[in-house]
N, C-alpha and C. Protein backbone atom coordinates (compact mmCIF):
# COMPACT_ATOMS: atom_id res chain seq x y z
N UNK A 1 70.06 180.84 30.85
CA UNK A 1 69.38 180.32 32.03
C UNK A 1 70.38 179.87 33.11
N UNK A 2 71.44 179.43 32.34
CA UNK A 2 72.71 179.02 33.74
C UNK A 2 73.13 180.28 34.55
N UNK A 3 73.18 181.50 33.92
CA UNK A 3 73.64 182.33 33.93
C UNK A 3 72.50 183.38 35.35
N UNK A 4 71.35 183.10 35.03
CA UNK A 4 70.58 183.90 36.04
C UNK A 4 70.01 182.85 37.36
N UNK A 5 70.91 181.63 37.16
CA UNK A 5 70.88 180.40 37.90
C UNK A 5 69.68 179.19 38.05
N UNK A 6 68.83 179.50 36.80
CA UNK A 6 67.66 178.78 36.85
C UNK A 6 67.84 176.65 36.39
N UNK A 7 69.18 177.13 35.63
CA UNK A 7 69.67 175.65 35.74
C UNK A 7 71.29 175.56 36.37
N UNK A 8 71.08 174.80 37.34
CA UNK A 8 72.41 174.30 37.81
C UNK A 8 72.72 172.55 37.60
N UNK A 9 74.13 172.49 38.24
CA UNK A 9 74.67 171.13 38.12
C UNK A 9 74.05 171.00 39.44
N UNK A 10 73.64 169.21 39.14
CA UNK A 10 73.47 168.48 40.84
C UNK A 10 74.58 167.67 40.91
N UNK A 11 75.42 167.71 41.88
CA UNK A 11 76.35 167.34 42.45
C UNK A 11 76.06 165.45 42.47
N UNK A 12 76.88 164.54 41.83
CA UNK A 12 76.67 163.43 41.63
C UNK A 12 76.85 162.50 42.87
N UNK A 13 76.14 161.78 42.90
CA UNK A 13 75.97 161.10 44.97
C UNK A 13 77.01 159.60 44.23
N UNK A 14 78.07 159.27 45.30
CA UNK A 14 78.65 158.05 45.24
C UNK A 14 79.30 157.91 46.86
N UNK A 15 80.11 157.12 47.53
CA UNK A 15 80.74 157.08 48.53
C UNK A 15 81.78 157.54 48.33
N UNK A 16 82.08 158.15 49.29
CA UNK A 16 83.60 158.94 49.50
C UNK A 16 84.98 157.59 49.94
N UNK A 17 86.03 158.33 49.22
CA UNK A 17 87.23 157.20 49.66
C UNK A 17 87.69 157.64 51.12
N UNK A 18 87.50 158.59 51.80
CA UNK A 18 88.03 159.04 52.88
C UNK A 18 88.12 158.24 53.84
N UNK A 19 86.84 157.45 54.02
CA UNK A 19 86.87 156.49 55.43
C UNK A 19 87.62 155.23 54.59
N UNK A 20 87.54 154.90 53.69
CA UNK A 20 88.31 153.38 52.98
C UNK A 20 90.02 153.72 53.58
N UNK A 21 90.24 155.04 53.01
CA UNK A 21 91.42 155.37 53.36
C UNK A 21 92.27 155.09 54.91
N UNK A 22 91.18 155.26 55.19
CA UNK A 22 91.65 156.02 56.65
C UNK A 22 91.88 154.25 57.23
N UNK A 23 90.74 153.29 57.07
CA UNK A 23 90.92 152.45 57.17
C UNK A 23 92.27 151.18 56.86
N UNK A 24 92.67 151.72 55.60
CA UNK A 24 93.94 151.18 55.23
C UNK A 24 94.77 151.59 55.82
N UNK A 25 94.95 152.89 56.74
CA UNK A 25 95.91 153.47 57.11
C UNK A 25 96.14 152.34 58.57
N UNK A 26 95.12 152.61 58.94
CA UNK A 26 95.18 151.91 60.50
C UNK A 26 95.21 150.36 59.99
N UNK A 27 94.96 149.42 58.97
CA UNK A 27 94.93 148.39 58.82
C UNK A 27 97.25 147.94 58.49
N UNK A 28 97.99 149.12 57.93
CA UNK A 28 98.78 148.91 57.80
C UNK A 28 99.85 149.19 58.99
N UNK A 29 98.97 150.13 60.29
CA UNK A 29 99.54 149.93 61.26
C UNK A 29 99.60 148.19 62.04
N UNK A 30 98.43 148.24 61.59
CA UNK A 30 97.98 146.59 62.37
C UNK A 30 97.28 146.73 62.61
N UNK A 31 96.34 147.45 62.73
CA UNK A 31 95.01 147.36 63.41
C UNK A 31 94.11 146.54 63.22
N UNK A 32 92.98 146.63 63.75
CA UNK A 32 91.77 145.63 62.81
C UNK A 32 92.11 144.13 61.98
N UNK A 33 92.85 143.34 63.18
CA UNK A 33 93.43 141.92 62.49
C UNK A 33 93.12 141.06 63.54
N UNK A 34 92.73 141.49 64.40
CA UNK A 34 92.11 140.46 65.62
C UNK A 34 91.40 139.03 65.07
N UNK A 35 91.50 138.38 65.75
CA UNK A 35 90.24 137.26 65.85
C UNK A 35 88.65 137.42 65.25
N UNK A 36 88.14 138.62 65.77
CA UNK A 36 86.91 138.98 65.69
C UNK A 36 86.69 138.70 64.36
N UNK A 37 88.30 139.65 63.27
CA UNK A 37 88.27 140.26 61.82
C UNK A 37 88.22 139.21 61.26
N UNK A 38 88.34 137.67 61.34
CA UNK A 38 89.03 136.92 60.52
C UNK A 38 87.96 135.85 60.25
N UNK A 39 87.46 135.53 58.64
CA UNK A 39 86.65 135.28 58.36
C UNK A 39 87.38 133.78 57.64
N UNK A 40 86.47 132.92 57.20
CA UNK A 40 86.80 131.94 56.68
C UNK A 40 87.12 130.75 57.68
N UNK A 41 87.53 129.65 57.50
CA UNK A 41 87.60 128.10 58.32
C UNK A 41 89.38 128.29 58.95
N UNK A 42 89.29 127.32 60.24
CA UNK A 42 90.22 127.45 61.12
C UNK A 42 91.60 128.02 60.44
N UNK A 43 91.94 126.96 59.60
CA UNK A 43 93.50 126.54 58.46
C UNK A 43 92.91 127.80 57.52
N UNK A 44 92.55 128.31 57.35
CA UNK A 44 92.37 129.36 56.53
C UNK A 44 93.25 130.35 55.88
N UNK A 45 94.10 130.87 57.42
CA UNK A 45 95.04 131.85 57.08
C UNK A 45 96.50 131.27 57.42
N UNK A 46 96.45 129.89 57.89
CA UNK A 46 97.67 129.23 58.17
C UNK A 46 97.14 128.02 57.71
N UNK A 47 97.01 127.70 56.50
CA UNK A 47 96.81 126.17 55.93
C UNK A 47 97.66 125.21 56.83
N UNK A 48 97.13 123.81 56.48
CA UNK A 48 97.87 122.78 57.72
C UNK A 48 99.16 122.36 56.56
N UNK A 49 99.14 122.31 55.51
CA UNK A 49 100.77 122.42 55.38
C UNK A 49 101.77 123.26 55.23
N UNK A 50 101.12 124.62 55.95
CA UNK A 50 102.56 125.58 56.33
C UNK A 50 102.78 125.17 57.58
N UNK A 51 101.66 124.46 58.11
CA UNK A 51 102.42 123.87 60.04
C UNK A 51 103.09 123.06 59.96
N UNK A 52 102.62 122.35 58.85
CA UNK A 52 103.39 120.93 59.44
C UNK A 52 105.41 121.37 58.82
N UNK A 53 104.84 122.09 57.71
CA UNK A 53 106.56 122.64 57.21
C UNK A 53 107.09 123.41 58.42
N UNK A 54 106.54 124.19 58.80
CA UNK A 54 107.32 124.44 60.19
C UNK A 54 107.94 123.79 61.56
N UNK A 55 106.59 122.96 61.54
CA UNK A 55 107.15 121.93 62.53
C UNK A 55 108.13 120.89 61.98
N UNK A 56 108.25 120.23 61.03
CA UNK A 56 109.02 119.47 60.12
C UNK A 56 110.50 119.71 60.11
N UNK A 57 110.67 120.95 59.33
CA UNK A 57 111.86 121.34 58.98
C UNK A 57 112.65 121.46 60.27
N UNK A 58 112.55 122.09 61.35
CA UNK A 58 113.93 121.78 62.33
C UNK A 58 114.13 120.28 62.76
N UNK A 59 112.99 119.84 62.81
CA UNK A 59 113.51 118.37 63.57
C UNK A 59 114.06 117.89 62.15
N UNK A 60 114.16 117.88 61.11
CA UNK A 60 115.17 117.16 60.57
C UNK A 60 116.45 117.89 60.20
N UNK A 61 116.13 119.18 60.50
CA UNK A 61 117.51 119.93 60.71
C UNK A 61 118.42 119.37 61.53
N UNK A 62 117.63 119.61 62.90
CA UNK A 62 118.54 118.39 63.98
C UNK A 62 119.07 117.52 63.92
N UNK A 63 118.24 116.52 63.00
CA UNK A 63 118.85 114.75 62.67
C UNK A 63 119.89 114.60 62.00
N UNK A 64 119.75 115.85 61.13
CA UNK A 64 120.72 115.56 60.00
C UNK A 64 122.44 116.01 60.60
N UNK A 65 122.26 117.32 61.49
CA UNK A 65 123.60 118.16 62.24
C UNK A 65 123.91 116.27 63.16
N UNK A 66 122.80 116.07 63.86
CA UNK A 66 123.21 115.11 65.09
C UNK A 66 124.03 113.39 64.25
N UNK A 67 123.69 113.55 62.99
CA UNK A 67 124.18 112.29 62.14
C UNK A 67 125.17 113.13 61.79
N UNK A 68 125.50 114.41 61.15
CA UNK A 68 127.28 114.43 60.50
C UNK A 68 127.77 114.86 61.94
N UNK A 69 127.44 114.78 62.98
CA UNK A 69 128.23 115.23 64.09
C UNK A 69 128.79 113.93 64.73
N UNK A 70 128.09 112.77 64.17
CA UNK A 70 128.19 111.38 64.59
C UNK A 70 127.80 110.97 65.99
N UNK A 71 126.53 111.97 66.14
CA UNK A 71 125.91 111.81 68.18
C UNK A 71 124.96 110.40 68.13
N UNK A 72 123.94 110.70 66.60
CA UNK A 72 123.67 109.08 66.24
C UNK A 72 124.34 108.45 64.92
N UNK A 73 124.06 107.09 65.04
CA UNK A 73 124.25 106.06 63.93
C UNK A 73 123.09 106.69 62.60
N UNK A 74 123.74 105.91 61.53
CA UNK A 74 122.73 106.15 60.56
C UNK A 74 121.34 105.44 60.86
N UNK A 75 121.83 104.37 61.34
CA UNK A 75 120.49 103.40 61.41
C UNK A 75 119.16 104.12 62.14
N UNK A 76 120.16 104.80 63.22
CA UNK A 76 118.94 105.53 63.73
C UNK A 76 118.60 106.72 63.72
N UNK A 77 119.14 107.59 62.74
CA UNK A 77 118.79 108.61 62.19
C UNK A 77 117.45 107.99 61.16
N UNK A 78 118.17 107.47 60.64
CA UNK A 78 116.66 106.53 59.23
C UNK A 78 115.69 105.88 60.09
N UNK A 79 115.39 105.61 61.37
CA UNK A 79 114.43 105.15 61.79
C UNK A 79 113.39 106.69 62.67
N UNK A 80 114.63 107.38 63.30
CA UNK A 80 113.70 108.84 63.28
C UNK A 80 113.27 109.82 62.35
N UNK A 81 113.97 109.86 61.11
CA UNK A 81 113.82 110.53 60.28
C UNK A 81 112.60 109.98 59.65
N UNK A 82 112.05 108.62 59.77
CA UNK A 82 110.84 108.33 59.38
C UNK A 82 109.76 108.37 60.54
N UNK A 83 110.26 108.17 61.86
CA UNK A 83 109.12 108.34 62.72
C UNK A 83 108.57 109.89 62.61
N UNK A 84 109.92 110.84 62.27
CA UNK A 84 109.18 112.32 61.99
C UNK A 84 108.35 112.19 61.37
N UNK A 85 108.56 112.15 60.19
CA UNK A 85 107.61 112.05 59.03
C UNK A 85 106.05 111.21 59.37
N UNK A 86 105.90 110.08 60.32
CA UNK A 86 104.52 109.82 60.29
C UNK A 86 104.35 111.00 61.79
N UNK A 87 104.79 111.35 62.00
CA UNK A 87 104.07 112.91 63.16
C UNK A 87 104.30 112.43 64.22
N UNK A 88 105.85 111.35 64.70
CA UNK A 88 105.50 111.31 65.87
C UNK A 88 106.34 112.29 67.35
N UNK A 89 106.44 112.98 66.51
CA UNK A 89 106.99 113.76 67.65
C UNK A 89 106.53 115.42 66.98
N UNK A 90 106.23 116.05 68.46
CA UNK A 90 105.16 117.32 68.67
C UNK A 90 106.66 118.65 67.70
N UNK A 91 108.23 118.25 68.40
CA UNK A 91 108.97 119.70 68.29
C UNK A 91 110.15 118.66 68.55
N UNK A 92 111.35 119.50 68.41
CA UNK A 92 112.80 119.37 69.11
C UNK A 92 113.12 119.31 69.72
N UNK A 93 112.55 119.14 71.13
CA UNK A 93 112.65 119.04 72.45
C UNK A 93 111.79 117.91 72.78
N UNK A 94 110.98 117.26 71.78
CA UNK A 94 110.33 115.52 72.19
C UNK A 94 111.18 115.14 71.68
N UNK A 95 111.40 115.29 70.64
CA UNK A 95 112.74 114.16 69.38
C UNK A 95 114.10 114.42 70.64
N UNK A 96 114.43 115.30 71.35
CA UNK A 96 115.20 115.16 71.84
C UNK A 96 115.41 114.12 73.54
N UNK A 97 113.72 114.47 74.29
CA UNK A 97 113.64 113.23 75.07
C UNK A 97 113.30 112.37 74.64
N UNK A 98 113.01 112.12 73.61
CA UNK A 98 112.53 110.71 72.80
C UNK A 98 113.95 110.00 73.09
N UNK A 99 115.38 110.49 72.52
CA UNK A 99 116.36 109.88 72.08
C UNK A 99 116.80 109.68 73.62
N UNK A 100 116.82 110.55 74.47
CA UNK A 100 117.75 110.52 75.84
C UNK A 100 117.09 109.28 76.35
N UNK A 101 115.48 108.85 76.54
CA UNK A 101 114.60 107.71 77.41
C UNK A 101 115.44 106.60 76.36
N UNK A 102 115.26 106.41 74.80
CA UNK A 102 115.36 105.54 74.77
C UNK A 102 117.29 105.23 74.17
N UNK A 103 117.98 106.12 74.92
CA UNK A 103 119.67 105.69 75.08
C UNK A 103 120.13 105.88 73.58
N UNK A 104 119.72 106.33 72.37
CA UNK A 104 119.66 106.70 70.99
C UNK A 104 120.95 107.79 70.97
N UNK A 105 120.96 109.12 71.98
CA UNK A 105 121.99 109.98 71.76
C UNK A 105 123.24 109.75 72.35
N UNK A 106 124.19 110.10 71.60
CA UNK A 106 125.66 109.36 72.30
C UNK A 106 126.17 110.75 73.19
N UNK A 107 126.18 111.29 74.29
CA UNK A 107 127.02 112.26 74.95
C UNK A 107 128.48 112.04 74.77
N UNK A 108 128.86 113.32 75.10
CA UNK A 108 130.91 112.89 75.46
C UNK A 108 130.50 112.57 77.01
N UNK A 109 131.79 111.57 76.78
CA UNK A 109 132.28 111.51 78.24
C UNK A 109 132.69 112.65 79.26
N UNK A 110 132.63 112.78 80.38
CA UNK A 110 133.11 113.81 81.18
C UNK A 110 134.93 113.23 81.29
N UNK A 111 135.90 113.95 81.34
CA UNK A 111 137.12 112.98 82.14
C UNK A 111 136.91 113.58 83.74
């Protein structure tokens, strides 16, 4: 009966990988990563303690170069090195007018 074609195979129905594919392709260009794509709560894809480690780590990079460079005292390295820590300064460039307003950084002299 296969033979004079009275029984055949039916071709089995599922989704094709072609468009998944194609999709990964353009997803590893970059594509499709917008705003629109991005599902889940604000901190989601940047939790708030990978910010704050980012923001963190240079300003005490700074403190620490500006104390063995001897630009501040210890005393007041240990009093910024803790004002970092409760958040009060935004970047490296507040910690840095922070210190100039309040006379904290020692310059060289010009001769």
């Amino acid at each position: 009966m296969i033979k004079e074609g009275l029984i055949h195979r039916v071709q089995k129905k599922g989704t094709s990988k072609k468009y998944s594919k194609k999709l990964l392709e353009q997803k590893k260009k970059g594509r499709k990563r917008g705003t629109g794509k991005k599902k889940g709560k604000k901190g989601a894809k940047n939790p708030g303690k990978k910010i704050w480690m980012n923001k963190i780590r240079p300003i005490r990079d700074m403190l620490k170069e500006l104390r063995d460079n001897k630009k501040i005292t210890k005393s007041d390295y240990r009093t910024l090195y803790l004002r970092a820590k409760g958040g009060m300064f935004r970047n490296k460039k507040h910690l840095l007018y922070y210190m100039k307003d309040h006379g904290i950084l020692k310059e060289k002299k010009k001769k």
